[in-house]
N, C-alpha and C. Protein backbone atom coordinates (compact mmCIF):
# COMPACT_ATOMS: atom_id res chain seq x y z
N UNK A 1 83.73 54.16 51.07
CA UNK A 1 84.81 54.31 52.00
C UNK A 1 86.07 54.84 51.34
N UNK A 2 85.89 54.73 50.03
CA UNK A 2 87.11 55.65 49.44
C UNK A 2 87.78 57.05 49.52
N UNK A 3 86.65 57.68 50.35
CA UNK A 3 86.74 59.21 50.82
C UNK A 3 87.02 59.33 52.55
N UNK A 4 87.46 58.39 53.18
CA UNK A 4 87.78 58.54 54.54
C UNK A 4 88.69 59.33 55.12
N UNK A 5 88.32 60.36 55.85
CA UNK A 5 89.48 61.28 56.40
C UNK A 5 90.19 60.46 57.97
N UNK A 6 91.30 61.08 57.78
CA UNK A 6 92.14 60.66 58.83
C UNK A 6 91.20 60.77 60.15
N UNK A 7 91.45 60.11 61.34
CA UNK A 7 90.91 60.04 62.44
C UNK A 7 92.09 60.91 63.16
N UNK A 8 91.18 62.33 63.95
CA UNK A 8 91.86 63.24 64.53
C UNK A 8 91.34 62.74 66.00
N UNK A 9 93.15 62.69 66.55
CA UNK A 9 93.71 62.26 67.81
C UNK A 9 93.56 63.25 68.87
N UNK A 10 92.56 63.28 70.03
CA UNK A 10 92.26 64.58 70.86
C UNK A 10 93.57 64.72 71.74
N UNK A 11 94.35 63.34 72.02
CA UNK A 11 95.22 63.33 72.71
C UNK A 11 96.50 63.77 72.18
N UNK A 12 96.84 64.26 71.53
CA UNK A 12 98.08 64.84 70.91
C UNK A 12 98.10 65.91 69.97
N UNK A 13 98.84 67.18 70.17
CA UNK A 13 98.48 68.28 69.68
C UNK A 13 98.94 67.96 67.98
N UNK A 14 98.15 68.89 67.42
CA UNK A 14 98.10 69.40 66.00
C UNK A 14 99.14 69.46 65.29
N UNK A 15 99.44 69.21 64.15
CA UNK A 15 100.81 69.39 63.49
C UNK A 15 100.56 70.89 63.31
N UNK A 16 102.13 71.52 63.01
CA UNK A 16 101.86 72.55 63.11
C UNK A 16 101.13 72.91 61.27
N UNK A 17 100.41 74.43 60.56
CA UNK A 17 99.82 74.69 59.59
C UNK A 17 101.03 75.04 58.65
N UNK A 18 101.21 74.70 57.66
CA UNK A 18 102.14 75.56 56.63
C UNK A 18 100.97 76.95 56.05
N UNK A 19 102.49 77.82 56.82
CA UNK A 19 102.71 79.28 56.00
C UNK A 19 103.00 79.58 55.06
N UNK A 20 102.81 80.52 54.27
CA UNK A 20 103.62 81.04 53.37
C UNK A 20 104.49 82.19 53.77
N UNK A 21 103.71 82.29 55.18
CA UNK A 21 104.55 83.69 56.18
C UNK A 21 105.98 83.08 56.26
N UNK A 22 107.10 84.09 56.18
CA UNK A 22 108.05 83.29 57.31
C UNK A 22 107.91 83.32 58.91
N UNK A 23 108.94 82.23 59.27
CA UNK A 23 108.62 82.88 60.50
C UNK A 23 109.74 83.18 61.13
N UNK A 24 109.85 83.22 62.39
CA UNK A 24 110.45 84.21 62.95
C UNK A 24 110.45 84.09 64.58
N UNK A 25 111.36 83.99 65.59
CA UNK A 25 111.17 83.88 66.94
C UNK A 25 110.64 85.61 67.14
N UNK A 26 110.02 85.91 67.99
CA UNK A 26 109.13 87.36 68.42
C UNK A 26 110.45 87.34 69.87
N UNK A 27 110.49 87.02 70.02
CA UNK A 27 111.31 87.19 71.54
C UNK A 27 112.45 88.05 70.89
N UNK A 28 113.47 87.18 70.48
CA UNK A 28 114.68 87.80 69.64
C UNK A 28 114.89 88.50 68.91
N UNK A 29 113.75 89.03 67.92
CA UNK A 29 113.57 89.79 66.93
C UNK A 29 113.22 91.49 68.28
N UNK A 30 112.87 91.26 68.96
CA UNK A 30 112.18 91.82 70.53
C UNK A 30 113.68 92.47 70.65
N UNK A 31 114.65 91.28 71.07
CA UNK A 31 115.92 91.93 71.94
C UNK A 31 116.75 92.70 70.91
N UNK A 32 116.29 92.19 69.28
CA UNK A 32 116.82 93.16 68.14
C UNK A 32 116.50 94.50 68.26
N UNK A 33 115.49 94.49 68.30
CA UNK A 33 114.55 96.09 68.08
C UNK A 33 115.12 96.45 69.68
N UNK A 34 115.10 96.30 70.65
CA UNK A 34 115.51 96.96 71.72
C UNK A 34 116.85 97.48 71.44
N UNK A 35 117.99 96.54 71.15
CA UNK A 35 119.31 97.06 71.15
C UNK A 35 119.72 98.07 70.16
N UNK A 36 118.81 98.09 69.02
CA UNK A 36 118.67 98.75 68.02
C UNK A 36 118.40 100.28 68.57
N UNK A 37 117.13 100.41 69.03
CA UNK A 37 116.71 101.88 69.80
C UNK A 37 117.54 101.87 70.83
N UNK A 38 117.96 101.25 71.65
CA UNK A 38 119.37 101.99 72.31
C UNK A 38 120.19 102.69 72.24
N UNK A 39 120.30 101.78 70.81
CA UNK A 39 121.79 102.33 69.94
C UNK A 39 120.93 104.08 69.54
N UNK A 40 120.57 103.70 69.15
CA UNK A 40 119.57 105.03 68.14
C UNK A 40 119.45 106.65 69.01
N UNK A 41 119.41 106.10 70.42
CA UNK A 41 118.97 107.24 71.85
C UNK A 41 120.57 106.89 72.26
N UNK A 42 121.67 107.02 71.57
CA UNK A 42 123.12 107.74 72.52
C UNK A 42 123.64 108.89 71.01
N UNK A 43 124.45 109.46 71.89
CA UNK A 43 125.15 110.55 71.09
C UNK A 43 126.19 109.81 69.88
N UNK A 44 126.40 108.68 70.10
CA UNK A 44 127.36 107.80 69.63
C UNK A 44 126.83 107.69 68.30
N UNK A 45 125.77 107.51 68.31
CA UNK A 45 124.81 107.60 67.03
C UNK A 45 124.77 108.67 66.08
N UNK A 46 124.44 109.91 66.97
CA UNK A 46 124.06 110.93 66.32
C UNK A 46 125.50 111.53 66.36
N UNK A 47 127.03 111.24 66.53
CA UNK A 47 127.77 111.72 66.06
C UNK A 47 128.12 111.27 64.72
N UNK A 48 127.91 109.58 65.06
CA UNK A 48 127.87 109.16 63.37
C UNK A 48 127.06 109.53 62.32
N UNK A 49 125.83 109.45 62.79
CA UNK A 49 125.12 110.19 62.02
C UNK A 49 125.18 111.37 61.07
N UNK A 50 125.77 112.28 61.70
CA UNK A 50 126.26 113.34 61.52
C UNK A 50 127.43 113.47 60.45
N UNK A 51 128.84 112.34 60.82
CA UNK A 51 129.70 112.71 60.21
C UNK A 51 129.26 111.59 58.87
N UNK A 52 128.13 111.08 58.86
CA UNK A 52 127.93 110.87 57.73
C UNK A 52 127.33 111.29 56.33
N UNK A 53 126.65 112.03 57.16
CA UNK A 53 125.85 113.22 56.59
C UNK A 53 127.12 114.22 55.91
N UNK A 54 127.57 114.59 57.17
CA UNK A 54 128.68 115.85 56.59
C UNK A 54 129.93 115.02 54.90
N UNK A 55 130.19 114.10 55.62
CA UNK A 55 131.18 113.29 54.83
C UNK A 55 130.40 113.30 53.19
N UNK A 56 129.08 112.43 53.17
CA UNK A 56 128.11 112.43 52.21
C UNK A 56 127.90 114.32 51.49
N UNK A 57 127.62 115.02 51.99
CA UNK A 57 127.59 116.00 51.51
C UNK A 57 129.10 116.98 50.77
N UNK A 58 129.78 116.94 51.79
CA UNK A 58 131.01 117.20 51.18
C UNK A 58 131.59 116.38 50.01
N UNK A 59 131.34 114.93 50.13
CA UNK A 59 132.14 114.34 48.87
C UNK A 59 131.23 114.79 47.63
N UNK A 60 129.66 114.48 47.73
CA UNK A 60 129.20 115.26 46.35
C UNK A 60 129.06 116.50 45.77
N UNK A 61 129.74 117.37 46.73
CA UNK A 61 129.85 119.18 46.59
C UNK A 61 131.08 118.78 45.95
N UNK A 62 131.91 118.61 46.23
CA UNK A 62 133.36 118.55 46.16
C UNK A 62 133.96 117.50 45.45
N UNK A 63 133.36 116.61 44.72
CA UNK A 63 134.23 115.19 44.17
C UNK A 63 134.23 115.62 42.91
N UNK A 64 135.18 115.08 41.71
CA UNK A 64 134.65 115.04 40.81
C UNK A 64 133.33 114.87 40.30
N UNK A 65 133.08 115.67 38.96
CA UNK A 65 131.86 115.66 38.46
C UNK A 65 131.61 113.71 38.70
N UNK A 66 132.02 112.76 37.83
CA UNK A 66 131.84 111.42 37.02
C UNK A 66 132.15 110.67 38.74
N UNK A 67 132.51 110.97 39.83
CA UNK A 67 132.62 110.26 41.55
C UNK A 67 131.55 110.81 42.07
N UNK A 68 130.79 111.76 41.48
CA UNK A 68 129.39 112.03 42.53
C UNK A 68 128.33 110.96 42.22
N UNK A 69 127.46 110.68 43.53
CA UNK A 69 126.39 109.75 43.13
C UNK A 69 125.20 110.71 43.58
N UNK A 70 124.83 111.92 43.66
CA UNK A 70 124.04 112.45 44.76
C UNK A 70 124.56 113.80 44.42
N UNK A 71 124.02 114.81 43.29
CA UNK A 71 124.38 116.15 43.56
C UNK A 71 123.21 116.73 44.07
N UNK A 72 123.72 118.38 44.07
CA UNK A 72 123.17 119.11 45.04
C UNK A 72 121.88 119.28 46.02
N UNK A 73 120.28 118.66 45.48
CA UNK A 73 119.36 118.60 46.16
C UNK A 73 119.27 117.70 47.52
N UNK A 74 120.66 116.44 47.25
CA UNK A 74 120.59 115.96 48.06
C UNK A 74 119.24 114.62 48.17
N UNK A 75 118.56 114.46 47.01
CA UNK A 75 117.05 113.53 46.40
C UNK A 75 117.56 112.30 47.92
N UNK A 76 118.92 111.52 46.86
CA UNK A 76 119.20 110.32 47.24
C UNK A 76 119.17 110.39 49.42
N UNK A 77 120.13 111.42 49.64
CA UNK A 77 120.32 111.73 50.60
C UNK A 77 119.21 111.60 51.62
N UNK A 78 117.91 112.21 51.25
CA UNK A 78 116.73 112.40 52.00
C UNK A 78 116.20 111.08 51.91
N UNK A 79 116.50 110.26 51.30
CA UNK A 79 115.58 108.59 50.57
C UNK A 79 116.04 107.99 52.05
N UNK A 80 117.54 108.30 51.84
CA UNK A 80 118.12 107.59 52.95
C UNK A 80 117.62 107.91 54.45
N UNK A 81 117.66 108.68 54.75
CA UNK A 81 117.29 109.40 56.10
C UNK A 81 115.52 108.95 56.06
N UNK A 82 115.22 109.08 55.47
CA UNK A 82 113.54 108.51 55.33
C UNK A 82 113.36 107.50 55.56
N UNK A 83 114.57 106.41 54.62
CA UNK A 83 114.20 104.67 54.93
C UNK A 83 114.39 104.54 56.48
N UNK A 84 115.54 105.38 57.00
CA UNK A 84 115.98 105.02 58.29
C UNK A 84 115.29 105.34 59.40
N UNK A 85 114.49 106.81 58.76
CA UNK A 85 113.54 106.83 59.83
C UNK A 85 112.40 106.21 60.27
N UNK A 86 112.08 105.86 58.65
CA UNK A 86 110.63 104.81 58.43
C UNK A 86 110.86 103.46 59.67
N UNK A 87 112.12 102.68 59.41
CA UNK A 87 112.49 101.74 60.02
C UNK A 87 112.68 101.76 61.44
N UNK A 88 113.16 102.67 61.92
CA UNK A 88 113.79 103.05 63.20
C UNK A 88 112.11 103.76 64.30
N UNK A 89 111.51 104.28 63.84
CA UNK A 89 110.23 104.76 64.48
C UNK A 89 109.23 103.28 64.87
N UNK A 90 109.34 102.58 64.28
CA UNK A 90 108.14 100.93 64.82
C UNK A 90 109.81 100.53 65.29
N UNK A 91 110.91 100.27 65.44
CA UNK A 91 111.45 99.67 66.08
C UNK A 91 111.63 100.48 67.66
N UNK A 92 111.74 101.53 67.64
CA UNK A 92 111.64 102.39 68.92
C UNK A 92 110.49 101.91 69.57
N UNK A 93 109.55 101.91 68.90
CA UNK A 93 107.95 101.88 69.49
C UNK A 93 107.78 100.61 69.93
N UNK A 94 108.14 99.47 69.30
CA UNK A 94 108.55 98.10 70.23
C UNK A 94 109.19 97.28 71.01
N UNK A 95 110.50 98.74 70.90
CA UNK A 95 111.12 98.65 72.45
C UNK A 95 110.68 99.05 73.47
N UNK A 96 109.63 100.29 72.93
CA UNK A 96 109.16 101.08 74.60
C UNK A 96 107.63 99.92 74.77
N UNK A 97 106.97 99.30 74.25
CA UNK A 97 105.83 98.12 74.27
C UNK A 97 106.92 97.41 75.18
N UNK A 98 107.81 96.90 74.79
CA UNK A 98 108.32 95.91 75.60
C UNK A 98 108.65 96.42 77.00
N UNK A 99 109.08 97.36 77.27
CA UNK A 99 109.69 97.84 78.17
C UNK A 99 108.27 98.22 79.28
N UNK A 100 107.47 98.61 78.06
CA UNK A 100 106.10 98.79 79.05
C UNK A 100 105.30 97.57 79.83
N UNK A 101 105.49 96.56 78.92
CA UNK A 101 105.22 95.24 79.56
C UNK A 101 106.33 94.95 80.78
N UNK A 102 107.13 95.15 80.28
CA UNK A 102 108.29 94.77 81.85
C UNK A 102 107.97 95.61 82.84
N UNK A 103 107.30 96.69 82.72
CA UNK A 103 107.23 97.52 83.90
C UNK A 103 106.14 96.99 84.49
N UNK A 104 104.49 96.66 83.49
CA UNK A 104 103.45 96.07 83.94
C UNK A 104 103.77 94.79 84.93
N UNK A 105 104.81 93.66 84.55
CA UNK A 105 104.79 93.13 85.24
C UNK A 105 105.86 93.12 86.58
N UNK A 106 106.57 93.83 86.46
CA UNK A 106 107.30 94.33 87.38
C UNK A 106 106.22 95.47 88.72
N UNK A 107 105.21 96.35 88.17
CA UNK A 107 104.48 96.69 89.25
C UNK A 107 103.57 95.78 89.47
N UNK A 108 103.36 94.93 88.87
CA UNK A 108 102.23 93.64 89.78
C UNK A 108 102.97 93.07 90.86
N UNK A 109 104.27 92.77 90.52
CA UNK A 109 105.10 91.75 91.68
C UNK A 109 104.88 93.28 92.63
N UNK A 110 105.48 93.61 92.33
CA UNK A 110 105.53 94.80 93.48
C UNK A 110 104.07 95.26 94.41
N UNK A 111 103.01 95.00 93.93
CA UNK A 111 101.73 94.95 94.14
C UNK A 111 101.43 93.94 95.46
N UNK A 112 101.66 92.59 94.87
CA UNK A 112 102.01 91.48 95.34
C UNK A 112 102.61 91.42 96.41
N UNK A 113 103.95 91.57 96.44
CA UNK A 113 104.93 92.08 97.76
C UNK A 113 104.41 92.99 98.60
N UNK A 114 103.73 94.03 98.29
CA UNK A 114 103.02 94.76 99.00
C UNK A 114 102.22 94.42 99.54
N UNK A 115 101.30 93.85 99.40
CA UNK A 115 100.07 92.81 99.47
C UNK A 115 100.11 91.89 101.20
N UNK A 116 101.39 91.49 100.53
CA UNK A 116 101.73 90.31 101.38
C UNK A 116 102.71 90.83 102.80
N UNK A 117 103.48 92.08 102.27
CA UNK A 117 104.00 93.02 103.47
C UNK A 117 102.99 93.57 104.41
N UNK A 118 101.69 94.04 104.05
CA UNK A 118 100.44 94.55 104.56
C UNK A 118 99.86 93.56 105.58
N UNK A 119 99.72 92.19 105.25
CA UNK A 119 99.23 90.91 105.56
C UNK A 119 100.14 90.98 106.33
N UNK A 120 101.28 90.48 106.18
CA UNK A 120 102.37 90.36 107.64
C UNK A 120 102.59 91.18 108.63
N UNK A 121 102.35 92.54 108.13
CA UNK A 121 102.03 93.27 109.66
C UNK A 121 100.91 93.28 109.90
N UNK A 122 99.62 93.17 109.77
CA UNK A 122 98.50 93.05 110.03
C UNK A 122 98.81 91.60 111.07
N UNK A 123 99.22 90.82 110.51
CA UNK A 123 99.22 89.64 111.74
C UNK A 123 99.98 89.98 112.74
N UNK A 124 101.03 90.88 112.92
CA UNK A 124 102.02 91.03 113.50
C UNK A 124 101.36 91.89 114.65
N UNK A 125 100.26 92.74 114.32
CA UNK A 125 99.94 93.90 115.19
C UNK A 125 98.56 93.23 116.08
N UNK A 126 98.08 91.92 115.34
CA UNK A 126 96.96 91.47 116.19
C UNK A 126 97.79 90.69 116.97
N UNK A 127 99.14 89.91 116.72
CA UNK A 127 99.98 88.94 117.69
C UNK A 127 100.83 90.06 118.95
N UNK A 128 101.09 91.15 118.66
CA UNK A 128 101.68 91.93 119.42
C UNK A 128 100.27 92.57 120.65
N UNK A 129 98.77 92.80 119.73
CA UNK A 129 97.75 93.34 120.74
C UNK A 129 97.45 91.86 121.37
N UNK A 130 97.77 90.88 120.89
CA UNK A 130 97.51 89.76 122.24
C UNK A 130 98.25 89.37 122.86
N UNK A 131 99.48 90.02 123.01
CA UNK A 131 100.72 89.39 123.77
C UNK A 131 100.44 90.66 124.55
N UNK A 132 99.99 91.75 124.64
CA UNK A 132 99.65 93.33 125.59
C UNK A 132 98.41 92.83 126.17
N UNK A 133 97.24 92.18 125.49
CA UNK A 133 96.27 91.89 126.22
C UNK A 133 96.50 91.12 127.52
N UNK A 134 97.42 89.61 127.00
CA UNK A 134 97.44 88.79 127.86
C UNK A 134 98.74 89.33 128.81
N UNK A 135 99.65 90.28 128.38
CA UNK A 135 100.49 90.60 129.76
C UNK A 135 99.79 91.92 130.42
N UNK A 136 98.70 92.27 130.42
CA UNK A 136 97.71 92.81 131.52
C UNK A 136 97.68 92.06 132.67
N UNK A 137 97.16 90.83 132.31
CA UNK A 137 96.85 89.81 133.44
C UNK A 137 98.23 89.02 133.68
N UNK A 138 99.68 89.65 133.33
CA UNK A 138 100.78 89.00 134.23
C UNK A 138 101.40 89.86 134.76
N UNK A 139 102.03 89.53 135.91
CA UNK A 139 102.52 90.45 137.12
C UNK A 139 103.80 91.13 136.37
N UNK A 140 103.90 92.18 136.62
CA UNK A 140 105.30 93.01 136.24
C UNK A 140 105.85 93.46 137.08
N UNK A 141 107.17 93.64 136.69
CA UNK A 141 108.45 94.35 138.06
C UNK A 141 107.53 94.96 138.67
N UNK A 142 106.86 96.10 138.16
CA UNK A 142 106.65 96.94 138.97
C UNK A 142 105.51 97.05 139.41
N UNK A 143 104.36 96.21 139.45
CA UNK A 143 103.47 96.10 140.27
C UNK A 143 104.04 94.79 141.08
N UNK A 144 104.88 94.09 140.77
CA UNK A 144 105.46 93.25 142.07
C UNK A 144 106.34 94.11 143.27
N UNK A 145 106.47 95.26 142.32
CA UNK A 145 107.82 96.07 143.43
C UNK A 145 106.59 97.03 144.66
N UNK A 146 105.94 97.34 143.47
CA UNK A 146 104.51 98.05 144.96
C UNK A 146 103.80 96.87 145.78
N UNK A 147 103.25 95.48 145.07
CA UNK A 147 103.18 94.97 146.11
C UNK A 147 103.92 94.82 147.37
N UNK A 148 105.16 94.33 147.21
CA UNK A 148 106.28 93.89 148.07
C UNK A 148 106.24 95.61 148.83
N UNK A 149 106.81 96.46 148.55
CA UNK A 149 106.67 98.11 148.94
C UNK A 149 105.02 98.04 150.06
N UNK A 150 104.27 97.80 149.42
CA UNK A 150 103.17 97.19 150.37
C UNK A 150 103.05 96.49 151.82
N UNK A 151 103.57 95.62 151.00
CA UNK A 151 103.79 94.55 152.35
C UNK A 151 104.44 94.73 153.11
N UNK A 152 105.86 95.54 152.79
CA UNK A 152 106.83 96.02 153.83
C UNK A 152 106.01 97.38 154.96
N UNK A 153 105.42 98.04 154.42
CA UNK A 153 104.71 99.22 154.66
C UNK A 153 104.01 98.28 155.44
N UNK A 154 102.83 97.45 155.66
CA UNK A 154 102.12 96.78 156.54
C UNK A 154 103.07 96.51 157.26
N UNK A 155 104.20 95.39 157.16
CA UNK A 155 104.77 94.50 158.30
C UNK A 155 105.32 96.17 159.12
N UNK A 156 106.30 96.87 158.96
CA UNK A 156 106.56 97.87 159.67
C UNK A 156 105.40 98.34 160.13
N UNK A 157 104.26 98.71 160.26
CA UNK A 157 103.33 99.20 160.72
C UNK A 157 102.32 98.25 161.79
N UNK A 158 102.83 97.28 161.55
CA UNK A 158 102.59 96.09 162.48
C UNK A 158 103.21 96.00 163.83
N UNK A 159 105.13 96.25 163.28
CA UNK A 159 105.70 96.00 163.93
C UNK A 159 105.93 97.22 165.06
N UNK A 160 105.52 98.39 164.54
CA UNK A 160 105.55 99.35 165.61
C UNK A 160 104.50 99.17 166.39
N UNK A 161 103.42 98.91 166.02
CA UNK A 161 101.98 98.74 166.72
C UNK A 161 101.89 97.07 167.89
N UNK A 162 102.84 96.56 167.56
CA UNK A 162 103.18 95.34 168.05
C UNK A 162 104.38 96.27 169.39
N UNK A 163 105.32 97.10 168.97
CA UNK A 163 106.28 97.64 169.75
C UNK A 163 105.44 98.53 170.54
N UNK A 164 104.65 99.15 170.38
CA UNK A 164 103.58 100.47 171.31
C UNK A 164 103.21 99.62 172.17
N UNK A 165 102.06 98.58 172.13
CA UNK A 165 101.43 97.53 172.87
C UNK A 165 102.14 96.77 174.01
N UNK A 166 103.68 96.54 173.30
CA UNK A 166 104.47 95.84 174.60
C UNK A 166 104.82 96.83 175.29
N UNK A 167 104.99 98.04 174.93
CA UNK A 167 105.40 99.21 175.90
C UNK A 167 104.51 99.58 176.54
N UNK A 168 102.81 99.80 176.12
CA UNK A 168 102.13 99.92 177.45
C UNK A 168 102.02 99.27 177.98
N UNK A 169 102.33 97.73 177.74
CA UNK A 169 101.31 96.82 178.80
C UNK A 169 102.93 96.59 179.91
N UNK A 170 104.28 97.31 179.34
CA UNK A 170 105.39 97.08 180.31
C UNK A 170 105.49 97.69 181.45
């Protein structure tokens, strides 16, 4: 009995495993990389961009020899623009994943709503063909107005035929 392992509890979840990963919330790291490629897709960017570039190039054309860090090929220059692009291309790409998931579930609701808009007029058009069925069989103005139009048409036709009769037999 000197080798007894702990008795695992079905009723209570697992401690969590040690990593050597760090970790990291995915959600937030999510709204990082989004605001990041935002930033990245305005002009605001690529004006900085730009005057950094220009600024960077002009100071090592133009600085003293012993103040340049970066002459003419520009080596360092391209390292930079490389790291940034390296970095910036999977962060773009997991803003538009995310964005693609928001749309996925954004056209399901919409699916859904649809779904259920379809269903509600569908009931609406069998409650409207039985409210037409059953006012077939109820009287309306205007077959009450021809009856009555009817009946007047008889009683006058009565009443002259009632008026002829007393005049011959007068």
């Amino acid at each position: 009995m000197a080798s007894e392992r702990p008795r695992v509890r079905l009723d209570q979840p697992r401690a969590p495993r040690r990593s050597l990963l760090p970790r990291y919330d995915a959600e937030a790291f999510g709204r990082v990389s989004e605001r990041i490629a935002r930033f990245l897709g305005t002009w605001r960017f690529i004006a900085w961009m730009t005057a950094v570039i220009i600024v960077w190039v002009v100071w090592n054309v133009s600085a003293p020899e012993r103040l340049r860090w970066d002459n003419y090929p520009f080596i360092f220059l391209t390292l930079m623009l490389s790291l940034q692009a390296s970095y910036a291309a999977p962060l773009i790409l997991l803003a538009q994943n995310r964005q693609a998931d928001r749309d996925r579930v954004n056209l399901e609701q919409d699916r859904a709503r649809n779904e259920r808009s379809i269903a509600d007029t569908e009931y609406l058009t069998r409650e409207i063909a039985g409210l037409r069925m059953n006012l077939g069989e109820v009287a309306t103005r205007d077959w009450i107005r021809s009856e009555l139009q009817d009946l007047v048409k008889e009683l006058t036709d009565r009443d002259h035929e009632v008026e002829r009769t007393t005049q011959r037999e007068a």
